[in-house]
C-alpha atoms as a PDB file:
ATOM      1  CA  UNK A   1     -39.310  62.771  37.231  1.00  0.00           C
ATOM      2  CA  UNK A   2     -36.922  64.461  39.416  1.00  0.00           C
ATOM      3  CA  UNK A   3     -36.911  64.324  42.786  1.00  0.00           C
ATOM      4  CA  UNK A   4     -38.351  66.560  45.532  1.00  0.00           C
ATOM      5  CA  UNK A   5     -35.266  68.432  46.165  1.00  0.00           C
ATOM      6  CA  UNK A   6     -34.695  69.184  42.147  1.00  0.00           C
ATOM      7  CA  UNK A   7     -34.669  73.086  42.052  1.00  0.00           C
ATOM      8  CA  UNK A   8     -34.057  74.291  38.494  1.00  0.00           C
ATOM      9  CA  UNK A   9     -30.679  76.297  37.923  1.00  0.00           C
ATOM     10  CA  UNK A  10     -31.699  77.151  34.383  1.00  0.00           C
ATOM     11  CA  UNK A  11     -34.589  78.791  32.546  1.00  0.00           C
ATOM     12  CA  UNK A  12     -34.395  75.392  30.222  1.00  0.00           C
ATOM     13  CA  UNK A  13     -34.979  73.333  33.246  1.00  0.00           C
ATOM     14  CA  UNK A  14     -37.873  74.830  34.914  1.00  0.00           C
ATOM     15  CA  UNK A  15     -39.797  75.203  31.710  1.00  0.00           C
ATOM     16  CA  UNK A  16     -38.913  71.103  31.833  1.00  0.00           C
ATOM     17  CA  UNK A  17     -39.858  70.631  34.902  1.00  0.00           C
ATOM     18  CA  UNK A  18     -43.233  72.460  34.738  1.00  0.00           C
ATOM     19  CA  UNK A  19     -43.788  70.426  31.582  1.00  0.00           C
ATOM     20  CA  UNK A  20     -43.417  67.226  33.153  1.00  0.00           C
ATOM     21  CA  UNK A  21     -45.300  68.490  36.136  1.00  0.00           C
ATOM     22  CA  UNK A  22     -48.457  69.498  33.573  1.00  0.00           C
ATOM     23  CA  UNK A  23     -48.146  66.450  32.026  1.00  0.00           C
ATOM     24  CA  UNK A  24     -47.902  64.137  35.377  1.00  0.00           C
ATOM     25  CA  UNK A  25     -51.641  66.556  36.000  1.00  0.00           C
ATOM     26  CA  UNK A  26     -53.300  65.773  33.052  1.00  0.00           C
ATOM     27  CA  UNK A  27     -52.422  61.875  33.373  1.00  0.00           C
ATOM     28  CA  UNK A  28     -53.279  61.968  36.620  1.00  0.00           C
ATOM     29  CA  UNK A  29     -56.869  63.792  35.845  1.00  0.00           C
ATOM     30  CA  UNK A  30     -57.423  61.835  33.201  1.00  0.00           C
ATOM     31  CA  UNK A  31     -56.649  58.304  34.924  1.00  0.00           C
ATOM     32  CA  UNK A  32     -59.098  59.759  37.986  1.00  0.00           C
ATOM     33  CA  UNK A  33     -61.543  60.009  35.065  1.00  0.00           C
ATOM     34  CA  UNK A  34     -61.368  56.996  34.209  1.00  0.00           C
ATOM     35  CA  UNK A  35     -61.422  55.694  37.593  1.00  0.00           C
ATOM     36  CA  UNK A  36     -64.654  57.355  37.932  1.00  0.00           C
ATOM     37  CA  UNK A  37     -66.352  56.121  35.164  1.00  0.00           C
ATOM     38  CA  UNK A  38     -65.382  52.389  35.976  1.00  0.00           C
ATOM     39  CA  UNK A  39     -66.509  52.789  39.656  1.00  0.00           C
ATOM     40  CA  UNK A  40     -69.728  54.194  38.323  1.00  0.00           C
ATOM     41  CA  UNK A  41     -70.116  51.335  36.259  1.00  0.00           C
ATOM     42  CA  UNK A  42     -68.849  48.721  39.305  1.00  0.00           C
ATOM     43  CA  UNK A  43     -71.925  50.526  41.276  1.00  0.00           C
ATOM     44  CA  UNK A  44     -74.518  50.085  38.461  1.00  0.00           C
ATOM     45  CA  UNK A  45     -73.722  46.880  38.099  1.00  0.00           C
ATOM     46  CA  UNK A  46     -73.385  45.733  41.388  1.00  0.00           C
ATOM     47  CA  UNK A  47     -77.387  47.392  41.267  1.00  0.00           C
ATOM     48  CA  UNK A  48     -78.366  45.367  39.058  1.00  0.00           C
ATOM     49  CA  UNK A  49     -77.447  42.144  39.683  1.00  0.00           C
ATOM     50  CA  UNK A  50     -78.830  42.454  43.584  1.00  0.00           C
ATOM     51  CA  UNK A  51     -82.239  43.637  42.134  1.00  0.00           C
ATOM     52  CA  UNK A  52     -81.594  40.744  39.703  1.00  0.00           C
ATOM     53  CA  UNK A  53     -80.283  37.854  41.795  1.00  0.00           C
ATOM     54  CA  UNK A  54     -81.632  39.162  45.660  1.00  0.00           C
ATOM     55  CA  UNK A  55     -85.026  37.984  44.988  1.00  0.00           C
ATOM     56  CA  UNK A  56     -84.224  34.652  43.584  1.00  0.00           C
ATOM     57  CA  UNK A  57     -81.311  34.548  46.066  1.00  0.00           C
ATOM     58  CA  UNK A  58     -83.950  35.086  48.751  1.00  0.00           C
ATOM     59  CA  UNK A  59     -86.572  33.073  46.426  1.00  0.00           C
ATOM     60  CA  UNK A  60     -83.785  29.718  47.364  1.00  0.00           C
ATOM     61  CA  UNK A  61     -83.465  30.404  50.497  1.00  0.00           C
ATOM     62  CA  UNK A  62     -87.307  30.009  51.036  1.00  0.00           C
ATOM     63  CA  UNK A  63     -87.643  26.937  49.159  1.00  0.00           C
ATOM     64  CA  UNK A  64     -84.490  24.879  51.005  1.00  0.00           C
ATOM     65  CA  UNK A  65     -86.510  25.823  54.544  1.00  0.00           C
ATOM     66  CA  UNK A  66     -89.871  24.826  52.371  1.00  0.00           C
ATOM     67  CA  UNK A  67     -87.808  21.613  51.791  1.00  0.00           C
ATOM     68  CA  UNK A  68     -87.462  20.853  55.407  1.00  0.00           C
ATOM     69  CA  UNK A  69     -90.985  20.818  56.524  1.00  0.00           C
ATOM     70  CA  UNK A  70     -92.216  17.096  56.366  1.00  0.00           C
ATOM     71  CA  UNK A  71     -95.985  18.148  55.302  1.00  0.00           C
ATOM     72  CA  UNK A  72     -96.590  21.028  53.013  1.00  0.00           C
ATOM     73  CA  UNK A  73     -99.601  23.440  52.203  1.00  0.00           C
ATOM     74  CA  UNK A  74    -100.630  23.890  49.116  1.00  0.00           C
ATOM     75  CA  UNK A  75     -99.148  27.102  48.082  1.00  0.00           C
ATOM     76  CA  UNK A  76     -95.254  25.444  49.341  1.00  0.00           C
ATOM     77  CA  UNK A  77     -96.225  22.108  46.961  1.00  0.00           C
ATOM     78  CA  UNK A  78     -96.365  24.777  44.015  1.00  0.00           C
ATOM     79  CA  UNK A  79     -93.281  26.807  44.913  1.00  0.00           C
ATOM     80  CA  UNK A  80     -91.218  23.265  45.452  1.00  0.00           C
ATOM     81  CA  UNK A  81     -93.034  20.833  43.241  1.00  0.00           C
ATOM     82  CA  UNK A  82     -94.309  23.121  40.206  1.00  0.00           C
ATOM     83  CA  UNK A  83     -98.008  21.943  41.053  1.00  0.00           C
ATOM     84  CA  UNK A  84    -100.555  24.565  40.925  1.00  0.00           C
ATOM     85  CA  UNK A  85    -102.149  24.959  44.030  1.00  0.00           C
ATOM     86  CA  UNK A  86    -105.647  25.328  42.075  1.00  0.00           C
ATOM     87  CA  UNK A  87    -104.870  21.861  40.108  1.00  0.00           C
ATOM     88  CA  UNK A  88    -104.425  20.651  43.456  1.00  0.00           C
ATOM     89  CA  UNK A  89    -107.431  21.314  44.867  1.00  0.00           C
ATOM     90  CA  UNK A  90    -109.450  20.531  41.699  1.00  0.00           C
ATOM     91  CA  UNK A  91    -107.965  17.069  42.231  1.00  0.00           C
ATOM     92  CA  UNK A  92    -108.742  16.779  46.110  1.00  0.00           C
ATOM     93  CA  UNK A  93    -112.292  17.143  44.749  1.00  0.00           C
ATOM     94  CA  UNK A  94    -111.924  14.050  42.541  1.00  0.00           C
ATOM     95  CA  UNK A  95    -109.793  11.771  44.665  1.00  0.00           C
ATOM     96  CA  UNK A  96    -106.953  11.747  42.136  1.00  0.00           C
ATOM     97  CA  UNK A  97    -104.248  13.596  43.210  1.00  0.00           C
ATOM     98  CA  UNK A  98    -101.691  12.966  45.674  1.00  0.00           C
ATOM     99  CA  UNK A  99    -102.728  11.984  49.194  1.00  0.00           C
ATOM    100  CA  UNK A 100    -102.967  14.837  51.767  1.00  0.00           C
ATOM    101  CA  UNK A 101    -103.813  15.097  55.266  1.00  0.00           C
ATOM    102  CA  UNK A 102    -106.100  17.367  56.721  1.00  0.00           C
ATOM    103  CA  UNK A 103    -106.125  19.075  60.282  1.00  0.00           C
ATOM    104  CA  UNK A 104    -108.466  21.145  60.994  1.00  0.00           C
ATOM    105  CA  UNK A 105    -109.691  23.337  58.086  1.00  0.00           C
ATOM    106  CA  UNK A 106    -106.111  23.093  56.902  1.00  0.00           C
ATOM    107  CA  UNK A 107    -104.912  20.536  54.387  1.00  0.00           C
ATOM    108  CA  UNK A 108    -101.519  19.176  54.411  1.00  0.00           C
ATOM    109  CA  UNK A 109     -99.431  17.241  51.718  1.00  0.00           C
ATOM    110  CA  UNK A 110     -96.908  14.481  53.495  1.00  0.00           C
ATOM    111  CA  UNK A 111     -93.207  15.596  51.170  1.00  0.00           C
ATOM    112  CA  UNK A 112     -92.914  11.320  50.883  1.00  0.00           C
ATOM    113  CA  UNK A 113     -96.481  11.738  49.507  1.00  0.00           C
ATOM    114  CA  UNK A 114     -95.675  13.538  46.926  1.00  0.00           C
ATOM    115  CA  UNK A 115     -92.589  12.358  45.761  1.00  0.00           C
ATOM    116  CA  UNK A 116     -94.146   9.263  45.803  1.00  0.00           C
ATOM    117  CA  UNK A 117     -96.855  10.498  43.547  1.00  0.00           C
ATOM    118  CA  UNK A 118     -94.505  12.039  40.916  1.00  0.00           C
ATOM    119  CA  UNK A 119     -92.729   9.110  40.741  1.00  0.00           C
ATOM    120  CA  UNK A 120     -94.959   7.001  39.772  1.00  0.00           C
ATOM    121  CA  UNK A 121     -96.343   9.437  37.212  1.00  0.00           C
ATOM    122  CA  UNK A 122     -92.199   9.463  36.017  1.00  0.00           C
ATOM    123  CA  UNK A 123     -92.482   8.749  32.217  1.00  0.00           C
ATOM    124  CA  UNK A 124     -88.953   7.336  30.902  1.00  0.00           C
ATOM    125  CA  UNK A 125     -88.191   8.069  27.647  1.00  0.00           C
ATOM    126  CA  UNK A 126     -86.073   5.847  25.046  1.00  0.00           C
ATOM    127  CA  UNK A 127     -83.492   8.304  23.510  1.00  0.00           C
ATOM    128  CA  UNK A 128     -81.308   7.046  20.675  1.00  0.00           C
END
């Protein structure tokens, strides 16, 4: 490429020189074309994975402050533990789930409670 002072002397060299110069344009459109098309792609992507992973990101976030609490409702026991809140209180009715505390209208399951209770519901498995 010559340099910015390069003035051509010749017909030869300015039809070079323009040459080079169309060529260095279509690189460069074609490279900003190309540039395009990967930031578009950078943006849809970027798109998806936040409506993908926000939620759950968000979804984590919630269950480490559930975590915290030492007594839980029953709609927190499902999100944490996996049990259904209507299993739950089916077994309040019978006396056979885990124990829970209630205050007020509002029951209450103690986190020690129910790790307890899963525990001892733990099945161990002999794998060979």
């Amino acid at each position: 490429m010559p340099s910015k002072d390069f003035f051509p002397s010749t017909k030869e060299e300015l039809e070079r020189y323009l040459e080079m110069e169309q060529m260095s344009a279509r690189i460069q459109a074609e490279l900003n074309g190309k540039l395009s098309t990967v930031l578009a792609r950078m943006d849809s992507m970027q798109d998806t994975f936040e409506r993908t992973l926000g939620p759950l990101a968000i979804s984590v976030q919630e269950i480490e402050e559930i975590k915290r609490k030492v007594n839980l409702a029953p709609e927190e026991v499902e999100r944490v533990y996996g049990l259904n809140a209507a299993t739950l209180a089916n077994q309040r009715t019978k006396a056979t789930g885990p124990p829970y505390i209630k205050v007020g209208g509002r029951v209450l399951y103690p986190q020690k409670e129910l790790q307890k209770y899963l525990n001892d519901r733990e099945i161990l498995t002999n794998d060979d």
